[in-house]
Protein backbone atom coordinates (compact mmCIF):
# COMPACT_ATOMS: atom_id res chain seq x y z
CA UNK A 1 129.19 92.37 126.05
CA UNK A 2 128.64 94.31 129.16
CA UNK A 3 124.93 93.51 128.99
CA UNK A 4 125.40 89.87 128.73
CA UNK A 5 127.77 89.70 131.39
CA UNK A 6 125.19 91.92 133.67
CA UNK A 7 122.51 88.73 132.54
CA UNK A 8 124.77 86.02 133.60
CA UNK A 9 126.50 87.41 136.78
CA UNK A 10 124.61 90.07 137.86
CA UNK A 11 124.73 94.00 137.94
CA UNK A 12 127.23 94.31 140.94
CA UNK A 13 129.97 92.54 139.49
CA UNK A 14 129.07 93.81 136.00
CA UNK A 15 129.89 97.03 137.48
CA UNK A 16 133.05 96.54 138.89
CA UNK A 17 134.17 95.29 135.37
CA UNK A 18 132.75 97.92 133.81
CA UNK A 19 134.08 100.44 136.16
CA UNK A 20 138.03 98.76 135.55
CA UNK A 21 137.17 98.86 131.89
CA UNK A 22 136.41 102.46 132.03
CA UNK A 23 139.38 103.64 133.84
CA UNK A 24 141.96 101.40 131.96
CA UNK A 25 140.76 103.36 128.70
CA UNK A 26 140.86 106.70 130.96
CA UNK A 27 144.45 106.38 132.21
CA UNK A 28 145.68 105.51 128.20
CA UNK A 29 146.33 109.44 127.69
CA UNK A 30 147.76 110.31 131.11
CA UNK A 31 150.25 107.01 130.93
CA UNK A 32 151.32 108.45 127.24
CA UNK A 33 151.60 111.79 129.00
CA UNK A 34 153.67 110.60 131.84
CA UNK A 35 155.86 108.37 129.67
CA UNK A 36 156.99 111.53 127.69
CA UNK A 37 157.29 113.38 130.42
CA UNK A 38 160.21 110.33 131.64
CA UNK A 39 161.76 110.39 127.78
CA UNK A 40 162.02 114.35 126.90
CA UNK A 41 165.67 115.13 127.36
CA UNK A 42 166.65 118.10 130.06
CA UNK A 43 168.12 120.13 127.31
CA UNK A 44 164.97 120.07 125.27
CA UNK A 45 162.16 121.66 128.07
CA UNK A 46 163.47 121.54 132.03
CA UNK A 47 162.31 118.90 133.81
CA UNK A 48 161.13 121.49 136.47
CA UNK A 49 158.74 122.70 133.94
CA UNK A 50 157.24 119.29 132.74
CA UNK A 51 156.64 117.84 136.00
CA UNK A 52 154.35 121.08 136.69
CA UNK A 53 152.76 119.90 133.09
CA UNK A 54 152.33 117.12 134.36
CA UNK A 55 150.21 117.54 138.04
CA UNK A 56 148.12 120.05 136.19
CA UNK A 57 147.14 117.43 133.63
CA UNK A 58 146.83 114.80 136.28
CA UNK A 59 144.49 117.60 138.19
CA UNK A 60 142.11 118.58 135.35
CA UNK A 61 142.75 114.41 134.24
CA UNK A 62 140.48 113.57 138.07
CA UNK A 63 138.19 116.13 137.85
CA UNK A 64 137.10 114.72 134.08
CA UNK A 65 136.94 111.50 134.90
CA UNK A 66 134.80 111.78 138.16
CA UNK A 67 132.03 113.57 136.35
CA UNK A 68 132.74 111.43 133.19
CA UNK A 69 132.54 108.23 135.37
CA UNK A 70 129.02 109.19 137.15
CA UNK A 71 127.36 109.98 133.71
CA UNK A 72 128.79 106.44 132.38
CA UNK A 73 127.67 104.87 135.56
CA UNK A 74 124.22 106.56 135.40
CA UNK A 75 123.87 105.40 131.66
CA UNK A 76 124.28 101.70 132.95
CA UNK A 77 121.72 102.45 135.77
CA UNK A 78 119.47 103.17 133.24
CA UNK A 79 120.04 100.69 130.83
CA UNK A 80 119.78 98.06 133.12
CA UNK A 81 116.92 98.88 135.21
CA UNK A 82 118.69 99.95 138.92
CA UNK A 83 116.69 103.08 139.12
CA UNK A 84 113.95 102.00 140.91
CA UNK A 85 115.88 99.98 143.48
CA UNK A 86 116.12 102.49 146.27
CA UNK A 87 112.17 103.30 145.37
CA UNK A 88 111.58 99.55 146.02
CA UNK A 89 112.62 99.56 149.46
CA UNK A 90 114.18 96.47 149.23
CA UNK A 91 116.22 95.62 152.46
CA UNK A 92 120.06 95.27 152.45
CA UNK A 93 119.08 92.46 155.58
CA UNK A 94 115.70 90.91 155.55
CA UNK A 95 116.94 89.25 159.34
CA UNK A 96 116.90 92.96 159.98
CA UNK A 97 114.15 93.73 162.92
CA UNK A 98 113.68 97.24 164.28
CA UNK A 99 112.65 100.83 163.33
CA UNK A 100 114.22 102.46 159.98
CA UNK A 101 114.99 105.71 160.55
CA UNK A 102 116.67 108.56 157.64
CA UNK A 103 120.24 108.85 158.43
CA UNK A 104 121.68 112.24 159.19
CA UNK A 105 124.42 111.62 156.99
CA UNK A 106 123.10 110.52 153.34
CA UNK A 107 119.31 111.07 154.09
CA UNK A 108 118.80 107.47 153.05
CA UNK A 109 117.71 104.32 155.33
């Protein structure tokens, strides 16, 4: 469905849905995680010990899903025909009058 929402409304917001949809499936395991991290009795494994558990998960869990995010969002780029946008040199502002120049910062106009 992504595609025919991207037809109808466009890629930006077709992103941004895509992009929730993504991380609502991504945060699944670290919400079951968490949860029985909240319900394992003290007796069973220390609490001490599980919240460590825990932040290391949640470390390795953001590391994954950056690099898993930017090959998902490069897929769609693909797919749906954004590569060639920045090639275009299509303006951001057509009012725009003045001198482009390469910013220090991103090496982009």
């Amino acid at each position: 469905p992504l595609n025919d929402i991207c037809n109808y409304m466009g890629e930006a917001v077709t992103f941004r849905i895509c992009f929730l949809s993504f991380m609502t499936r991504a945060l699944l395991p670290v919400v079951a995680i968490a949860v029985v991290t909240l319900i394992t009795p003290d007796w069973l494994v220390p609490s001490t010990v599980l919240s460590v558990l825990l932040c290391v998960v949640l470390a390795l869990w953001g590391a994954l899903i950056s690099t898993a995010w930017a090959k998902t969002e490069q897929h769609w780029i693909m797919a749906w025909g954004m590569d060639t946008i920045k090639k275009r040199g299509e303006a951001v502002r057509p009012q725009f009058n003045g001198e482009w120049e390469v910013s220090t910062i991103d090496r982009y106009t």
